[in-house]
Protein backbone atom coordinates (compact mmCIF):
# COMPACT_ATOMS: atom_id res chain seq x y z
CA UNK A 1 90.41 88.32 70.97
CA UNK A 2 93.60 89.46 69.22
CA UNK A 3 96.76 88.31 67.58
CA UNK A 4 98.46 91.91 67.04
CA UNK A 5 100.64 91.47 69.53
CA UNK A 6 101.95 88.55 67.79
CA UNK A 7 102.18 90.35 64.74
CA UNK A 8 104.83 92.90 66.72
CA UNK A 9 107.24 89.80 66.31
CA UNK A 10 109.98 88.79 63.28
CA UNK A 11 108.29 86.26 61.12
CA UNK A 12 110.28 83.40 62.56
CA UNK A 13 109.17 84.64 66.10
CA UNK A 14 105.46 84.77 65.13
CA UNK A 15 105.63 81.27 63.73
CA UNK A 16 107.07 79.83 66.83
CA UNK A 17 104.81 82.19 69.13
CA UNK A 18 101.68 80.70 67.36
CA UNK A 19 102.92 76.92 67.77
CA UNK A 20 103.08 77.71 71.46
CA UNK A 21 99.60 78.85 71.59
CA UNK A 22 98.43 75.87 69.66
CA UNK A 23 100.30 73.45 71.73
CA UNK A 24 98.81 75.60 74.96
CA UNK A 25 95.30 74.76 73.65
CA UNK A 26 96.28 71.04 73.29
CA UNK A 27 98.01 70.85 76.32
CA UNK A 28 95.10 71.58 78.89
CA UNK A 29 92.73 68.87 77.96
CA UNK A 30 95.07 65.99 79.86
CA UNK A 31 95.58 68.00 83.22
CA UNK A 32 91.96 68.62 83.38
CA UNK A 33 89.15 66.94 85.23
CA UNK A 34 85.76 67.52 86.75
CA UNK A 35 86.03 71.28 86.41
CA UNK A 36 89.24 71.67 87.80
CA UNK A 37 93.09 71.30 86.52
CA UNK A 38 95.68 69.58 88.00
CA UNK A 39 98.67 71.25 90.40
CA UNK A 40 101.04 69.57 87.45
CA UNK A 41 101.78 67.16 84.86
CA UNK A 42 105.22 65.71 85.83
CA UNK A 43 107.31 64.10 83.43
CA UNK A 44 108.45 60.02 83.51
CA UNK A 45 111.11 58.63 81.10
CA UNK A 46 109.94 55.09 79.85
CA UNK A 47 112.66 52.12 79.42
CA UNK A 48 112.27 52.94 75.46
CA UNK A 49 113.10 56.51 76.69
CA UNK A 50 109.90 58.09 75.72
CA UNK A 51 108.33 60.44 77.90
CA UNK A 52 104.86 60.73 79.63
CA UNK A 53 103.50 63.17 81.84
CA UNK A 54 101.69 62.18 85.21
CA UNK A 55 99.08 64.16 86.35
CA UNK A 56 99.42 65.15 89.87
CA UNK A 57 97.63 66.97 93.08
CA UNK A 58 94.90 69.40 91.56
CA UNK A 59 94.97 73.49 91.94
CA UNK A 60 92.18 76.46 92.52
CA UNK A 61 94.82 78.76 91.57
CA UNK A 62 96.31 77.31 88.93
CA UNK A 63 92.33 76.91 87.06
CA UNK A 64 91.95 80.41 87.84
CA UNK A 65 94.99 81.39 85.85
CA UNK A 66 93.80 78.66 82.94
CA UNK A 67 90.39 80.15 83.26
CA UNK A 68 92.10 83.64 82.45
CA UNK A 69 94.17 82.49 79.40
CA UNK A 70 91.09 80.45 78.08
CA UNK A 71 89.13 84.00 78.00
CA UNK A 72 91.05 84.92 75.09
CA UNK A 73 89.96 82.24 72.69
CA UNK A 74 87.00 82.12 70.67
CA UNK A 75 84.26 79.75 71.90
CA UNK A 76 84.80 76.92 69.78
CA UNK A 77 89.05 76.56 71.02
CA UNK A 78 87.78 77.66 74.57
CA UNK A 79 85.90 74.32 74.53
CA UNK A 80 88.83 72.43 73.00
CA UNK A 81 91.03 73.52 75.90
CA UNK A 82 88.77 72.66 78.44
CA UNK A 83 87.59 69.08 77.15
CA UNK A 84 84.58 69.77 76.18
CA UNK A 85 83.40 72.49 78.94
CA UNK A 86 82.86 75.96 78.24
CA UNK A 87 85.02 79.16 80.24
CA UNK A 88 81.38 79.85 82.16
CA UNK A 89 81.41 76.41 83.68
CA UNK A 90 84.72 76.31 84.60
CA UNK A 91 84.95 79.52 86.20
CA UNK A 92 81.53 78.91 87.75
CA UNK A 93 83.14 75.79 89.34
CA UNK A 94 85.76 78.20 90.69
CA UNK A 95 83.18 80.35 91.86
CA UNK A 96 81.58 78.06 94.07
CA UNK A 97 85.16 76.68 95.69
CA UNK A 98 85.48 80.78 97.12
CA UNK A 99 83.96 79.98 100.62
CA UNK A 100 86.86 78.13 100.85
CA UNK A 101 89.55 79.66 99.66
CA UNK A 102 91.41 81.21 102.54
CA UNK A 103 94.48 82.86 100.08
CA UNK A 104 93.78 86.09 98.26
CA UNK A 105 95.84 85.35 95.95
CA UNK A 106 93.53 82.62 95.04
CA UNK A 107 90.73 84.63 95.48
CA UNK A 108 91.91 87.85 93.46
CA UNK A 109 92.67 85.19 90.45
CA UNK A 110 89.07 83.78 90.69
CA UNK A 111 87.29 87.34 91.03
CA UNK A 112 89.32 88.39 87.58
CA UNK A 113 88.41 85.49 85.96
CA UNK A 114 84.89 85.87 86.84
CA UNK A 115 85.14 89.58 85.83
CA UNK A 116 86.94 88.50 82.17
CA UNK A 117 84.45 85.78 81.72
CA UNK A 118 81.31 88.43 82.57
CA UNK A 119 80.38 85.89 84.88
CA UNK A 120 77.14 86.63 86.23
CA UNK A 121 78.30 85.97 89.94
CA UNK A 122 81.27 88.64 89.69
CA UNK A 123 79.99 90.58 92.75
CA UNK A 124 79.86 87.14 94.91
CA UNK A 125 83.86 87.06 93.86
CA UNK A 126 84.57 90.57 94.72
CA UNK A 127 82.80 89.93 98.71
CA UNK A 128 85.45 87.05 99.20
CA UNK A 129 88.22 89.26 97.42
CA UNK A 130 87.45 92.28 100.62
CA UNK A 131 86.88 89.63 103.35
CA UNK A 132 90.55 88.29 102.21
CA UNK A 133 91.86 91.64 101.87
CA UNK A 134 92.21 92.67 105.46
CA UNK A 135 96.39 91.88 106.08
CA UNK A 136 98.85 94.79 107.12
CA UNK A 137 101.50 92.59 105.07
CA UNK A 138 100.71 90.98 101.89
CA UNK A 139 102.77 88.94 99.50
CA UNK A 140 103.88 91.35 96.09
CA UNK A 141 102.42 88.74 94.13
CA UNK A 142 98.78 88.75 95.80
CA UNK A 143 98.73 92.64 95.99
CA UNK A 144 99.17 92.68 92.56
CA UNK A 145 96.56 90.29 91.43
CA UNK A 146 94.35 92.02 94.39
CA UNK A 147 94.52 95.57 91.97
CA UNK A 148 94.59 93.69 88.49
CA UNK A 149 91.31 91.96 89.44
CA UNK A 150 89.65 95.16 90.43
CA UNK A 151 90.80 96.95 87.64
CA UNK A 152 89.59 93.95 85.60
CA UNK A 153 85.60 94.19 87.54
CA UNK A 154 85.68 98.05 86.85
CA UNK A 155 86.21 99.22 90.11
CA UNK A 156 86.60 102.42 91.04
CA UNK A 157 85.56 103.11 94.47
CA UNK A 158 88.25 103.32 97.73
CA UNK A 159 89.13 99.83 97.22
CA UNK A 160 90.91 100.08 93.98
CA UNK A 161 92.74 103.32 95.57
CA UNK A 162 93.86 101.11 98.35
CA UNK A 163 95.15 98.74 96.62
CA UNK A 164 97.09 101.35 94.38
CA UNK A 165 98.69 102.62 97.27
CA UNK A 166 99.76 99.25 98.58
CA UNK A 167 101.55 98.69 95.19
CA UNK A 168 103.17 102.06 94.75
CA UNK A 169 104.19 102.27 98.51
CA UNK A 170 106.06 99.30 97.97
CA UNK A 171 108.02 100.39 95.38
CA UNK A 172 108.75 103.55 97.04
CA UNK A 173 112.56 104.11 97.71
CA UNK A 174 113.70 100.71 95.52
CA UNK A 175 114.52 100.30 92.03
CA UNK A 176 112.59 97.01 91.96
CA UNK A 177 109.81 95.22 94.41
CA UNK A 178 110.76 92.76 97.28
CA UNK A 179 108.45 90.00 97.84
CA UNK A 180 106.61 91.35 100.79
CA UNK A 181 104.66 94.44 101.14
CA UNK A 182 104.06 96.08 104.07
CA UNK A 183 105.69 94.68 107.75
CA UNK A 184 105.49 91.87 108.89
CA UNK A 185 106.84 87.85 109.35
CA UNK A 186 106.19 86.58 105.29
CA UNK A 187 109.86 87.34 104.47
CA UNK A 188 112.77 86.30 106.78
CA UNK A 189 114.83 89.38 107.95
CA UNK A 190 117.88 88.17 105.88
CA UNK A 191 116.29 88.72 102.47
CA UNK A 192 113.38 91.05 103.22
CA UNK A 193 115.35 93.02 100.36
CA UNK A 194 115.13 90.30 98.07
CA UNK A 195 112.61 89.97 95.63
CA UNK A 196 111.80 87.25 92.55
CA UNK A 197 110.68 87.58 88.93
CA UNK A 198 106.80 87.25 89.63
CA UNK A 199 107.25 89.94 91.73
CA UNK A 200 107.96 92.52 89.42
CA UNK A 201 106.10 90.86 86.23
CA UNK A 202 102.25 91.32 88.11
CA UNK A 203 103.03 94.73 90.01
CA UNK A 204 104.17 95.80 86.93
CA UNK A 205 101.19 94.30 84.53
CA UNK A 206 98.60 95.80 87.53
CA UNK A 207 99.80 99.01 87.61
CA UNK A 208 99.73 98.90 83.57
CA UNK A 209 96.31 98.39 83.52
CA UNK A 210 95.03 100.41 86.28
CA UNK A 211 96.94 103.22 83.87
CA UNK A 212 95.15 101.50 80.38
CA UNK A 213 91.93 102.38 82.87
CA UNK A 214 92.32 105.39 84.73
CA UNK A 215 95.03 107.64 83.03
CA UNK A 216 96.86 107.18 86.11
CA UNK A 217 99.83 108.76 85.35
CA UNK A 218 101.70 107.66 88.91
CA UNK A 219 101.13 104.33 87.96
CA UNK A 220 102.44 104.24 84.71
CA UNK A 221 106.05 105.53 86.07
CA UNK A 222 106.08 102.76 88.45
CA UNK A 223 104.90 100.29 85.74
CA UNK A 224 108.15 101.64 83.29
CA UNK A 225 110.43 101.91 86.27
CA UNK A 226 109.68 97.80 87.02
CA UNK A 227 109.51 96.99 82.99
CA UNK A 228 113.58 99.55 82.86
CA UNK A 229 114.65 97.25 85.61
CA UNK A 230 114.35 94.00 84.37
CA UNK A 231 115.13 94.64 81.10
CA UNK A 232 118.27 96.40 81.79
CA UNK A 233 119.24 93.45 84.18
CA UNK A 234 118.08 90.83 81.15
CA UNK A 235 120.87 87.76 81.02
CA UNK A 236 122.95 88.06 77.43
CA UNK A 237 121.07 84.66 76.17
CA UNK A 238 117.30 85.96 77.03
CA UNK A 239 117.50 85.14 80.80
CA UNK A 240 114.95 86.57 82.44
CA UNK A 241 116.77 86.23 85.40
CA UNK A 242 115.38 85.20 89.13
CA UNK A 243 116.15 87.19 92.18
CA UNK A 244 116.94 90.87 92.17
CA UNK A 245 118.31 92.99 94.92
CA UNK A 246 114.73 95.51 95.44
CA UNK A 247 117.27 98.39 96.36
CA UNK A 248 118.78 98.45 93.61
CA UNK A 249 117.63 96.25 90.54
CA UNK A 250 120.84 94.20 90.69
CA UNK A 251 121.10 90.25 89.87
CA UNK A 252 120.99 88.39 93.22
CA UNK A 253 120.60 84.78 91.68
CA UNK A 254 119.80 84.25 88.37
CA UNK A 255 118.59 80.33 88.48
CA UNK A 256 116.40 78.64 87.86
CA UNK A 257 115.13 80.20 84.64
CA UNK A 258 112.02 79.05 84.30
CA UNK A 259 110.39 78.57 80.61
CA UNK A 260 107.27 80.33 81.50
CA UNK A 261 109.25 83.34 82.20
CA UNK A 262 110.61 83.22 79.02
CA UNK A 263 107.26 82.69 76.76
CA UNK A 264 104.75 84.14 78.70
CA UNK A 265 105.23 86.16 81.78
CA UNK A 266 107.49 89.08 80.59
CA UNK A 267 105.97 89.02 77.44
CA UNK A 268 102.90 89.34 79.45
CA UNK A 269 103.99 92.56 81.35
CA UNK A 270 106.14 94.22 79.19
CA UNK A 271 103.23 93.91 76.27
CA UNK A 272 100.47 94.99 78.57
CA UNK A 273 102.38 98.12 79.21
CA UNK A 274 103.10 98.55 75.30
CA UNK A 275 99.56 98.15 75.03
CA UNK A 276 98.63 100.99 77.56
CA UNK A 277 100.72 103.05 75.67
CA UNK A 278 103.94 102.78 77.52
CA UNK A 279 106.99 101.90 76.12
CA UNK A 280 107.79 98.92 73.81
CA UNK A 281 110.38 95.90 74.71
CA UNK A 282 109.73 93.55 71.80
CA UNK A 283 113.35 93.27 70.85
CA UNK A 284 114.02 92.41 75.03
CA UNK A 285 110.53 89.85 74.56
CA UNK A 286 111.78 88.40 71.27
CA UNK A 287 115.74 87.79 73.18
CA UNK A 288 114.04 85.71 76.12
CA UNK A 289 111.70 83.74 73.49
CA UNK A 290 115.11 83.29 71.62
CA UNK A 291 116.02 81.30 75.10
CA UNK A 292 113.53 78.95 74.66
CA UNK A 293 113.85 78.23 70.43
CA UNK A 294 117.79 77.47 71.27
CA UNK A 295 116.42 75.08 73.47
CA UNK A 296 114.07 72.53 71.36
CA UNK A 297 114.46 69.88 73.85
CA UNK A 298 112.31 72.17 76.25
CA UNK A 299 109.06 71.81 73.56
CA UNK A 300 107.61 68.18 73.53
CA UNK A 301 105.38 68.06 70.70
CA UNK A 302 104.37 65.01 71.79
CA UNK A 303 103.05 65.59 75.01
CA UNK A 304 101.94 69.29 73.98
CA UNK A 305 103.88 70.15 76.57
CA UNK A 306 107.37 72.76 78.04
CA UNK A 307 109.29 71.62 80.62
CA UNK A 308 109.64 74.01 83.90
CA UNK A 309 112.77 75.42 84.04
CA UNK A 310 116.81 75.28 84.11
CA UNK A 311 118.54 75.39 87.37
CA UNK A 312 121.08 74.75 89.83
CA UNK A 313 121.60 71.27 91.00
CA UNK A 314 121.58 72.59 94.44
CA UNK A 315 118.48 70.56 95.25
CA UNK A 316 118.77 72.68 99.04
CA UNK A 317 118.50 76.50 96.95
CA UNK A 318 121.61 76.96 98.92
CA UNK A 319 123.11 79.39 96.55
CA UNK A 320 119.89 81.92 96.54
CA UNK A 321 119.94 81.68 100.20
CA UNK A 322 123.77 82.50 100.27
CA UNK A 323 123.63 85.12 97.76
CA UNK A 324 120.71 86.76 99.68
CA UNK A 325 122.70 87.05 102.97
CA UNK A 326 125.16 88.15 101.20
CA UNK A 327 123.81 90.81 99.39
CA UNK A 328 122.19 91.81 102.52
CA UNK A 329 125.59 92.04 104.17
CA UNK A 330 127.32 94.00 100.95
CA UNK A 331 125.06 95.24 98.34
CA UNK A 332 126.42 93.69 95.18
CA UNK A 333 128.06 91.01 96.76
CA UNK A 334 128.21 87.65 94.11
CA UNK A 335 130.14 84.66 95.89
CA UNK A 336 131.27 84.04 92.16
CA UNK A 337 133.01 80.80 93.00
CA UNK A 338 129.10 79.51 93.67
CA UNK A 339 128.47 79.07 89.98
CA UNK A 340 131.37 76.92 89.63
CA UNK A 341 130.63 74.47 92.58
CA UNK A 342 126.71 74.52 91.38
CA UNK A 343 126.23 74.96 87.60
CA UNK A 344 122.93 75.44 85.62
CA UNK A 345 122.96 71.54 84.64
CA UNK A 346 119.63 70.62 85.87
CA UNK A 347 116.33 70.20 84.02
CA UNK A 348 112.96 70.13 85.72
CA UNK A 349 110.89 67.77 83.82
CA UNK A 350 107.67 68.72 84.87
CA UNK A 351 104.23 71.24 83.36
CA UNK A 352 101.85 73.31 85.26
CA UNK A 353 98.64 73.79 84.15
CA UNK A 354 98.96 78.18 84.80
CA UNK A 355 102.31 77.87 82.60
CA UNK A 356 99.90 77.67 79.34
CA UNK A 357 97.33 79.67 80.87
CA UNK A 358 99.47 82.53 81.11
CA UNK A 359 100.89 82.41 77.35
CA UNK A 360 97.90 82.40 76.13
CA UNK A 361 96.84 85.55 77.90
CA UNK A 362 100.40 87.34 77.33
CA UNK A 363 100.17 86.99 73.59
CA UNK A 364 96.21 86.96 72.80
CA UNK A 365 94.72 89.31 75.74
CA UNK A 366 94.50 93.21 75.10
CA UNK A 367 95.70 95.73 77.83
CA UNK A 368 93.51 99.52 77.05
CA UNK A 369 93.87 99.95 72.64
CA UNK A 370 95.89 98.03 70.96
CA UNK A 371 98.88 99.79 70.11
């Protein structure tokens, strides 16, 4: 467990970086229950006008993530963030859901957690990982959890190379990745060129780490093209913004912005490739967490809590379904008159459990040597 990635920051931006990861730790106690966490905690205005958060559905996937950003703590915080549990029993709990897990997504999440944890039942994880693993067309998302969790297990037989192929393959021939690899019926035909923020941020952390592990040389150019692409396509407030045109690493629809995005995920990436020894974005990290301290109203205190994201109040997503057709039509083609008709006015009052799973592994995990 580290802080020097925190210590990469301005002194205001590690003070507000380590108030996030404090509020993190008390913010998973009230979405969790019975060794597992809830799919979200969704916000309810009182008639004083207080807020309260309602717990709500419960997630595999989102405990895995938890179980992945509670790794990073010492023992006695672990224990505080999971009500009294330790990281072993939660992701033994995990552990014993795989025979029923059915998405490797869920499945890759579980194995790396078991593999971060030193769980003693790794090898039971990585069985349901390959029995999963058998698709011609996978999500970007999955196939990049898929090789992190590998990597993470130390791997190093044909399966890890598969997987590396997937990822790079998919890149091959666009700037950025779309959200499907491989062919298939995941991704209608009108924006199979389309692809969203998570879909560069874990390609781009995977292929990172397989480098931090293997010296893979390949996959570090992929990991700096992704890591050039956003950055250079970074909103002038701190946006990280939300679809990108894979062809050519062009803005397709920048809403919702999503606060995650902003204090975790790209800080996530972009630091795990620092960390490998690839290039450094903190001033592009420190401009999206910028995003977030403008907004105050987005940290409740309170509540130990961020809300979800800023968006459109297009309640339909008609303008990222618009602006994919036509992009697909004309590449750089905006429909400008869209952000009139549909402004960025809408606030989604609502927490998920992974949210302050992954800021605590973007800013206390370690990718390879610390750089």
């Amino acid at each position: 467990m580290t802080d020097h990635r925190i210590a990469l920051l301005s002194s205001g931006h590690q003070d507000f970086v380590t108030g996030m990861v404090d509020l993190s730790v008390r913010g998973l106690p009230p979405g969790y229950a019975d060794g597992e966490f809830v799919f979200t905690r969704r916000g309810r205005q009182d008639a004083d006008g207080k807020w309260t958060a309602v717990p709500e559905g419960r997630s595999i996937r989102y405990s895995a993530i938890v179980a992945l950003g509670v790794a990073t703590l010492e023992e006695e915080r672990q224990r505080a963030a999971l009500a009294g549990d330790s990281l072993l029993d939660l992701v033994g709990n995990l552990i014993k859901r795989l025979p029923d897990v059915t998405g490797l997504g869920d499945a890759a999440l579980i194995c790396w957690a078991a593999a971060e944890a030193g769980h003693v039942d790794l090898d039971l994880a990585l069985s349901r990982l390959a029995e999963l693993d058998v698709g011609t067309q996978v999500h970007t998302v999955e196939a990049a959890w898929a090789l992190a969790a590998l990597v993470a297990a130390g791997v190093t037989d044909d399966r890890v190379e598969r997987a590396r192929e997937r990822l790079l393959g998919g890149l091959a021939g666009n700037r950025l990745y779309p959200h499907a690899l491989g062919k298939g019926p995941l991704v209608p035909r009108y924006r199979a060129h389309v692809g969203c923020f998570a879909d560069q941020v874990y390609p781009l952390q995977a292929l990172a780490r397989l480098y931090a592990a293997t010296g893979d040389a390949e996959a570090l150019r992929a990991a700096e093209q992704v890591a050039r692409g956003i950055c250079q396509a970074q909103g002038p407030q701190g946006e990280w913004w939300w679809h990108y045109d894979a062809r050519t690493g062009s803005v397709v629809e920048g809403y919702p912005v999503y606060s995650v995005h902003q204090l975790a995920m790209a800080p996530m990436a972009l630091l795990d490739l620092a960390d490998a020894g690839g290039t450094a974005y903190v001033a592009e990290i420190s401009k999206g967490l910028d995003w977030m301290i403008e907004r105050p109203a987005f940290v409740l205190e309170e509540l130990a809590l961020t809300w979800r994201k800023e968006a459109r109040a297009d309640p339909r997503k008609l303008v990222r379904g618009l602006r994919a057709v036509a992009t697909g039509v004309h590449r750089g083609m905006r429909l400008g008159v869209l952000d009139r008709v549909y402004p960025p006015v809408a606030v989604d009052r609502e927490c998920r459990p992974y949210e302050l799973g992954w800021l605590l592994y973007a800013w206390l995990a370690t990718c390879g040597q610390p750089s």
